[in-house]
PDB file of N, CA and C in Angstrom:
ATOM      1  N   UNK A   1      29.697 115.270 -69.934  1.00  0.00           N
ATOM      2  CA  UNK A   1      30.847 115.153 -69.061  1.00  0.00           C
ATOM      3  C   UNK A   1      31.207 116.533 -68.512  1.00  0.00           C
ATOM      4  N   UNK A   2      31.895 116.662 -67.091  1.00  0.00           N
ATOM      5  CA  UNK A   2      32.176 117.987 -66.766  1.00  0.00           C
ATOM      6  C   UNK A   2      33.578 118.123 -66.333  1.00  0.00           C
ATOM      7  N   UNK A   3      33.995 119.042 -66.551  1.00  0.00           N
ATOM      8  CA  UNK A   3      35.374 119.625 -66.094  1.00  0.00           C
ATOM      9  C   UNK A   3      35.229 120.103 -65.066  1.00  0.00           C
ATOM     10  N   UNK A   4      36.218 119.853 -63.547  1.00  0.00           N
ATOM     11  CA  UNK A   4      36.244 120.694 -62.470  1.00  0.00           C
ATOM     12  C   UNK A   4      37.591 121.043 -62.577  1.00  0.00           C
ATOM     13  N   UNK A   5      37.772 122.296 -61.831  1.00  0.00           N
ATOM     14  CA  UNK A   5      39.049 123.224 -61.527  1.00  0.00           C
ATOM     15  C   UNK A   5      39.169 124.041 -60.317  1.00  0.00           C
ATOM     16  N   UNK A   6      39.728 123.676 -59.342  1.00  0.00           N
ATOM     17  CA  UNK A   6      39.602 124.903 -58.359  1.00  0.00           C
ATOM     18  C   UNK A   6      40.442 126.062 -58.332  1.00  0.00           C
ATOM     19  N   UNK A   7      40.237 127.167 -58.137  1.00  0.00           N
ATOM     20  CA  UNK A   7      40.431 128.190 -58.142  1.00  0.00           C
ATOM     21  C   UNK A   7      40.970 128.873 -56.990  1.00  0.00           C
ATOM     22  N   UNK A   8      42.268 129.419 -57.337  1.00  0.00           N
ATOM     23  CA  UNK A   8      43.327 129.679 -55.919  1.00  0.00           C
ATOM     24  C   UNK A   8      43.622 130.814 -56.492  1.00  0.00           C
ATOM     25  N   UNK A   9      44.017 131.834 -55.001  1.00  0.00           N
ATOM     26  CA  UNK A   9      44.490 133.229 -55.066  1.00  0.00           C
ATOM     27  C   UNK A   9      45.660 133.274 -54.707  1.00  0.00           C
ATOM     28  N   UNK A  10      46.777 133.248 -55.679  1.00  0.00           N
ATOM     29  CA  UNK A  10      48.220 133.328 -55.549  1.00  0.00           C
ATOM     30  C   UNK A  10      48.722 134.988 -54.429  1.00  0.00           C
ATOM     31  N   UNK A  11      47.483 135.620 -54.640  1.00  0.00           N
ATOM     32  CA  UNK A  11      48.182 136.877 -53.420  1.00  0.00           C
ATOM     33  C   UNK A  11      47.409 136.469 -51.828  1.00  0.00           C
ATOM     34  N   UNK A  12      46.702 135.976 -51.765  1.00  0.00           N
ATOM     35  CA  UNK A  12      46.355 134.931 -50.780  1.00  0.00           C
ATOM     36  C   UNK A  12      46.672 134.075 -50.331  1.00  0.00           C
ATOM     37  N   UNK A  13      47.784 133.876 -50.347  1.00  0.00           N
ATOM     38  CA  UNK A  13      48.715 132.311 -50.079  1.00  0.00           C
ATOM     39  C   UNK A  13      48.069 131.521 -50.329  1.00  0.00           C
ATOM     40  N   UNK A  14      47.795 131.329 -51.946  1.00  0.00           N
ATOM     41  CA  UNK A  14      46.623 130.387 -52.911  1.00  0.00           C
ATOM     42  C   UNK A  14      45.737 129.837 -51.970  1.00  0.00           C
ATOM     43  N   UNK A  15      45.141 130.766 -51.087  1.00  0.00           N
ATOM     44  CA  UNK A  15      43.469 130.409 -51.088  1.00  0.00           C
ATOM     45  C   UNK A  15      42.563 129.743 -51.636  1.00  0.00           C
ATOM     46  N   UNK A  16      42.155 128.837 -51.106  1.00  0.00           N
ATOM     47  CA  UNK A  16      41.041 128.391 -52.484  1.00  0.00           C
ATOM     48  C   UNK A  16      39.650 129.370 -52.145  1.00  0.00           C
ATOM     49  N   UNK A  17      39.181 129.834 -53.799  1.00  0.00           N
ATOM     50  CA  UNK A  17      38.581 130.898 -53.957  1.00  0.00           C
ATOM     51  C   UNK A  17      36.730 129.725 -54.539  1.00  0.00           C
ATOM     52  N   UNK A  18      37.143 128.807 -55.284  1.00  0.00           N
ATOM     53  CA  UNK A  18      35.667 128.329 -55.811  1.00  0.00           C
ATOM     54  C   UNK A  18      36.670 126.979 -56.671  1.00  0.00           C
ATOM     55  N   UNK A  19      35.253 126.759 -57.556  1.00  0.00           N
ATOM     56  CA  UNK A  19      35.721 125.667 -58.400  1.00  0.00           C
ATOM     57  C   UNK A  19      34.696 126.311 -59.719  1.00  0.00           C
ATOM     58  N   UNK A  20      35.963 126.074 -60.859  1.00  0.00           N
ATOM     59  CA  UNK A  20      35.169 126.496 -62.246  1.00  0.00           C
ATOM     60  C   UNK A  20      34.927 125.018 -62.572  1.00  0.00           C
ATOM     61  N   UNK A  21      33.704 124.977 -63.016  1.00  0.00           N
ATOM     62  CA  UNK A  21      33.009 123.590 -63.962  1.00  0.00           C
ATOM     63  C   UNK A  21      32.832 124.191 -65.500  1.00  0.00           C
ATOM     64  N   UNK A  22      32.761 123.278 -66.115  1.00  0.00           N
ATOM     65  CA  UNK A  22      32.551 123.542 -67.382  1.00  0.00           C
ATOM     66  C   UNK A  22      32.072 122.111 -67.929  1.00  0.00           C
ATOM     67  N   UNK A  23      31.175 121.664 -68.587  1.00  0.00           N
ATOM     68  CA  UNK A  23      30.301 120.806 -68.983  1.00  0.00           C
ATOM     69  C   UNK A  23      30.086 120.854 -70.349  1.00  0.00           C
ATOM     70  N   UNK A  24      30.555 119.730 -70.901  1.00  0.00           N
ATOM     71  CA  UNK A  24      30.677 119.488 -72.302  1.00  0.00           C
ATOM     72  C   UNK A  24      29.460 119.102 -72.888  1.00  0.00           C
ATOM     73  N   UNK A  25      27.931 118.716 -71.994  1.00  0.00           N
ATOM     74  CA  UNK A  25      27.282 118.379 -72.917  1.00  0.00           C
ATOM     75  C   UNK A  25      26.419 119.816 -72.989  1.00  0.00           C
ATOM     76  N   UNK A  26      26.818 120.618 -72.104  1.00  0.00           N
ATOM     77  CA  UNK A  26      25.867 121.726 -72.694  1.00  0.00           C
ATOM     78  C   UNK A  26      26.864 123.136 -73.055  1.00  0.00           C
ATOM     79  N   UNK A  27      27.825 122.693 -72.976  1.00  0.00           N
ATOM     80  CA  UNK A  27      28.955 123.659 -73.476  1.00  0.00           C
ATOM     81  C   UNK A  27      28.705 125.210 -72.274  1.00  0.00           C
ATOM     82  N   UNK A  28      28.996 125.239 -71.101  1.00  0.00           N
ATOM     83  CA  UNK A  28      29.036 126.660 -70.365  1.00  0.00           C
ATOM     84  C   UNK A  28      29.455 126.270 -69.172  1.00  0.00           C
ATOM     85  N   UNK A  29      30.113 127.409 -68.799  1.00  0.00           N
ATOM     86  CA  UNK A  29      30.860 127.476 -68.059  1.00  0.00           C
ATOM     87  C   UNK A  29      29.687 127.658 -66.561  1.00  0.00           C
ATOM     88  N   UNK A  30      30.560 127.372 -65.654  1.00  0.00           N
ATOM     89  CA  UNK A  30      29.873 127.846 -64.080  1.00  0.00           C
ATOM     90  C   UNK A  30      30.456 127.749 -62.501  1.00  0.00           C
ATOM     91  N   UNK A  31      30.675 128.701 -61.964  1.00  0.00           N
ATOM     92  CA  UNK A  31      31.463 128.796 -60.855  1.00  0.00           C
ATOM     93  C   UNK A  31      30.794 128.397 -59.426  1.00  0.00           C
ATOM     94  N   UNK A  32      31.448 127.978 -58.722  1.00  0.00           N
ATOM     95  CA  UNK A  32      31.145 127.440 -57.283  1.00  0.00           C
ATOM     96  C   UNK A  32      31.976 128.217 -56.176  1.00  0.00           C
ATOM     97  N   UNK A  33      31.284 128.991 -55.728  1.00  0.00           N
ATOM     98  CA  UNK A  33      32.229 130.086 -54.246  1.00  0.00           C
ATOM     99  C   UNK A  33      32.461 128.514 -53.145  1.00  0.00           C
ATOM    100  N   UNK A  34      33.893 129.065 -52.877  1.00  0.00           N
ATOM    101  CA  UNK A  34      34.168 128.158 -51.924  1.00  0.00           C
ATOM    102  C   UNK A  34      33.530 128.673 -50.298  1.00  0.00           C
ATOM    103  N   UNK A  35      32.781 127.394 -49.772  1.00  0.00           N
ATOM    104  CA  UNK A  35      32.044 127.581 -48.514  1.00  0.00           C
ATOM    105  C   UNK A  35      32.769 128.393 -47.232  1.00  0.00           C
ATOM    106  N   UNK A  36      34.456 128.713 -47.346  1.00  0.00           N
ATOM    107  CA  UNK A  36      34.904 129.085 -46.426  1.00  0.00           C
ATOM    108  C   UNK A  36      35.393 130.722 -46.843  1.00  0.00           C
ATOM    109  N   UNK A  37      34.997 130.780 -47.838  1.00  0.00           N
ATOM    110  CA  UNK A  37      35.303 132.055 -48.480  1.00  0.00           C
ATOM    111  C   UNK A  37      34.816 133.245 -47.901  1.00  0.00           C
ATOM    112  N   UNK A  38      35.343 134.559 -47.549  1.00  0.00           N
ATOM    113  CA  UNK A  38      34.566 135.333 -46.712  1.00  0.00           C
ATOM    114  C   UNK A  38      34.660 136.389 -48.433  1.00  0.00           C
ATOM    115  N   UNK A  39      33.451 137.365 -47.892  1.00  0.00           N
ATOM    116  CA  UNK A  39      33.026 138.389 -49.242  1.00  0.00           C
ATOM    117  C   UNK A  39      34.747 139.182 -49.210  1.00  0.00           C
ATOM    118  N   UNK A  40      35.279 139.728 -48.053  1.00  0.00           N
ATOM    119  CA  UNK A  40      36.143 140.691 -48.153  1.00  0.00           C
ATOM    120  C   UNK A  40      37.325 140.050 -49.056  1.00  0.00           C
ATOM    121  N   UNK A  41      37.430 138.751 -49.138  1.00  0.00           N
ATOM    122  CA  UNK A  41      38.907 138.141 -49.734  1.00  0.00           C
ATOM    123  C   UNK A  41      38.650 138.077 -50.842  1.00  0.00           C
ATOM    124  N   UNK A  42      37.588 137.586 -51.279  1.00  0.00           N
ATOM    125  CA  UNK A  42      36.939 137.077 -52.578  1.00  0.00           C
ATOM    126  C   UNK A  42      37.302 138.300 -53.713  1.00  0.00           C
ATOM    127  N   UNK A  43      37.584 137.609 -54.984  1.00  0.00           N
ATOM    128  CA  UNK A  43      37.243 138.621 -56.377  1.00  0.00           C
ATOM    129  C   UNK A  43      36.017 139.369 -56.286  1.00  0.00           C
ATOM    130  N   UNK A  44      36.004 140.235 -56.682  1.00  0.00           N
ATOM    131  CA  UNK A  44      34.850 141.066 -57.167  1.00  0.00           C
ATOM    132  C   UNK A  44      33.802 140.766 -57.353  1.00  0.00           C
ATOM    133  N   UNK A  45      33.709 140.100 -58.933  1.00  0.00           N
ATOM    134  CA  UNK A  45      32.928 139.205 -59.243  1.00  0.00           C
ATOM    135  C   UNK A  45      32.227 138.495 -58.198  1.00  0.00           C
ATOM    136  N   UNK A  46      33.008 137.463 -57.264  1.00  0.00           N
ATOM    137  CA  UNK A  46      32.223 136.460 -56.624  1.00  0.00           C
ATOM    138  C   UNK A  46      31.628 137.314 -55.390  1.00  0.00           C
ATOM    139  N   UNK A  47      32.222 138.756 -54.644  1.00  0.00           N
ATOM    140  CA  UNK A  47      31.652 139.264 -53.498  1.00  0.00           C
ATOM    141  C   UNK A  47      30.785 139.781 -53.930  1.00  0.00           C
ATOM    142  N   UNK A  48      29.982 140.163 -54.880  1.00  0.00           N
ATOM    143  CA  UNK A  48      28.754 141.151 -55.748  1.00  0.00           C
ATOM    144  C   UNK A  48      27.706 139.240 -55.290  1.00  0.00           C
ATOM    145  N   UNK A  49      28.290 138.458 -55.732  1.00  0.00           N
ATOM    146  CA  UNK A  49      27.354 137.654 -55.866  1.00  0.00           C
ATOM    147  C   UNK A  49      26.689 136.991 -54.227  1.00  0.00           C
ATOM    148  N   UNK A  50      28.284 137.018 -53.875  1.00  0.00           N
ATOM    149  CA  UNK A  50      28.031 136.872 -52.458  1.00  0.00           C
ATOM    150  C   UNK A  50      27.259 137.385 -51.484  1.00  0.00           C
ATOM    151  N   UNK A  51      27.563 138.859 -51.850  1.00  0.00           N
ATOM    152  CA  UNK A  51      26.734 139.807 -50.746  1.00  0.00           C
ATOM    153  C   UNK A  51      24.899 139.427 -51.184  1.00  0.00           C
ATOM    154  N   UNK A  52      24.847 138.950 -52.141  1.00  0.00           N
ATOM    155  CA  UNK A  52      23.132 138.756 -52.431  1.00  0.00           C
ATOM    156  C   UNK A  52      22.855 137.662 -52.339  1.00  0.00           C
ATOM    157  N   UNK A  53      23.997 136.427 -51.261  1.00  0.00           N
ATOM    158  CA  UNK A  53      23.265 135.422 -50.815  1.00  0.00           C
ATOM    159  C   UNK A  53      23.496 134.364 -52.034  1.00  0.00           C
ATOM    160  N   UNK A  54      24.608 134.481 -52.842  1.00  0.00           N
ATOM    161  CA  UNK A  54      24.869 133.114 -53.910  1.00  0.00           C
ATOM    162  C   UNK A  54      25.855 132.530 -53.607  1.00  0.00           C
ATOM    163  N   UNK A  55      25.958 130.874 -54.278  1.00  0.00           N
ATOM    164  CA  UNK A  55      27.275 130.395 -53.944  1.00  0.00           C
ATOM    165  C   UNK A  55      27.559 130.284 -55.354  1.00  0.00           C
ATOM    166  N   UNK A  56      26.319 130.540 -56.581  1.00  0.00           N
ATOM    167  CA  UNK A  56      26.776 129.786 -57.646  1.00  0.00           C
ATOM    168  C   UNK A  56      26.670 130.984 -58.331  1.00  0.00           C
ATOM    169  N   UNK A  57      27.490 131.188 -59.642  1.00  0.00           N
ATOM    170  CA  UNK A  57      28.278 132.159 -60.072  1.00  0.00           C
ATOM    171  C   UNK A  57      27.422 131.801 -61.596  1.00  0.00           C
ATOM    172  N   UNK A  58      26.329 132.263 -62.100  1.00  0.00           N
ATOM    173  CA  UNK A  58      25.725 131.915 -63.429  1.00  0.00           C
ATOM    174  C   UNK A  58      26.989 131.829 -64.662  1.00  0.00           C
ATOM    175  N   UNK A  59      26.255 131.093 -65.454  1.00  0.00           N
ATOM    176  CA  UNK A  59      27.286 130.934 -66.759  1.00  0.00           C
ATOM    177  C   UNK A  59      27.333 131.923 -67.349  1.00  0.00           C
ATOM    178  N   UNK A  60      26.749 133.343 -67.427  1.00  0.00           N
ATOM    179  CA  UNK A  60      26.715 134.195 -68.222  1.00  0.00           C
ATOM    180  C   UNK A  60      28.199 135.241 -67.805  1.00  0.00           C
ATOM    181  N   UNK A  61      28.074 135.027 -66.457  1.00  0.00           N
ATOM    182  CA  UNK A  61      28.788 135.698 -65.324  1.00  0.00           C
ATOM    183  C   UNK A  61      30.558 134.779 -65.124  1.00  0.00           C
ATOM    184  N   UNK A  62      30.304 134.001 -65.151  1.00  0.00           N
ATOM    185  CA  UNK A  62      31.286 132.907 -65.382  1.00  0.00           C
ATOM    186  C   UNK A  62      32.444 132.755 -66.411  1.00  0.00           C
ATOM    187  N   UNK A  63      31.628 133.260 -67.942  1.00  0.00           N
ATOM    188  CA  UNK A  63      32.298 133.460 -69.041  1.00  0.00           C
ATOM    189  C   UNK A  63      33.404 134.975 -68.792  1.00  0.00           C
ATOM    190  N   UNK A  64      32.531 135.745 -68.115  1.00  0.00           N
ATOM    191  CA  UNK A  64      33.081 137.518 -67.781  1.00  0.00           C
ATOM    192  C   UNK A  64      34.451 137.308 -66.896  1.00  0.00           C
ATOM    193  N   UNK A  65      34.780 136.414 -65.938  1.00  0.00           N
ATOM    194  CA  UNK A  65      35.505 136.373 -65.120  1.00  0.00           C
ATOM    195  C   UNK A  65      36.633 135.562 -65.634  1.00  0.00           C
ATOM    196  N   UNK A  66      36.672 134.710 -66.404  1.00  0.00           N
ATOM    197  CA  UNK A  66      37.843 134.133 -67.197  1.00  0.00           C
ATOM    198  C   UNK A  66      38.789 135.795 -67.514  1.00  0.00           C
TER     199      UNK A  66
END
């Protein structure tokens, strides 16, 4: 089963930023950049990933950003 959550930037006039999943049958976390998201607005995290052409945010990377 999976958990979705989207992810808003309260200094952004809650922007939506991605959606965190989290999946119970394999226990890890994993992020989704939202398609309208530009690199300059975005967290850190997701513009590093962005600028190299990702939308999906690995679970290793995922856990770091909580």
């Amino acid at each position: 089963m999976q958990k979705k959550f989207w992810i808003y930037d309260s200094w952004l006039n809650d922007k939506k930023m991605g959606m965190l999943t989290y999946d119970d049958d394999l226990s890890q976390f994993s992020i989704s950049v939202d398609k309208n998201l530009k690199p300059e607005e975005a967290p850190f995290i997701f513009s590093y990933f962005m600028q190299k052409g990702f939308i999906e945010i690995p679970p290793d990377w995922s856990l770091r950003w909580g």
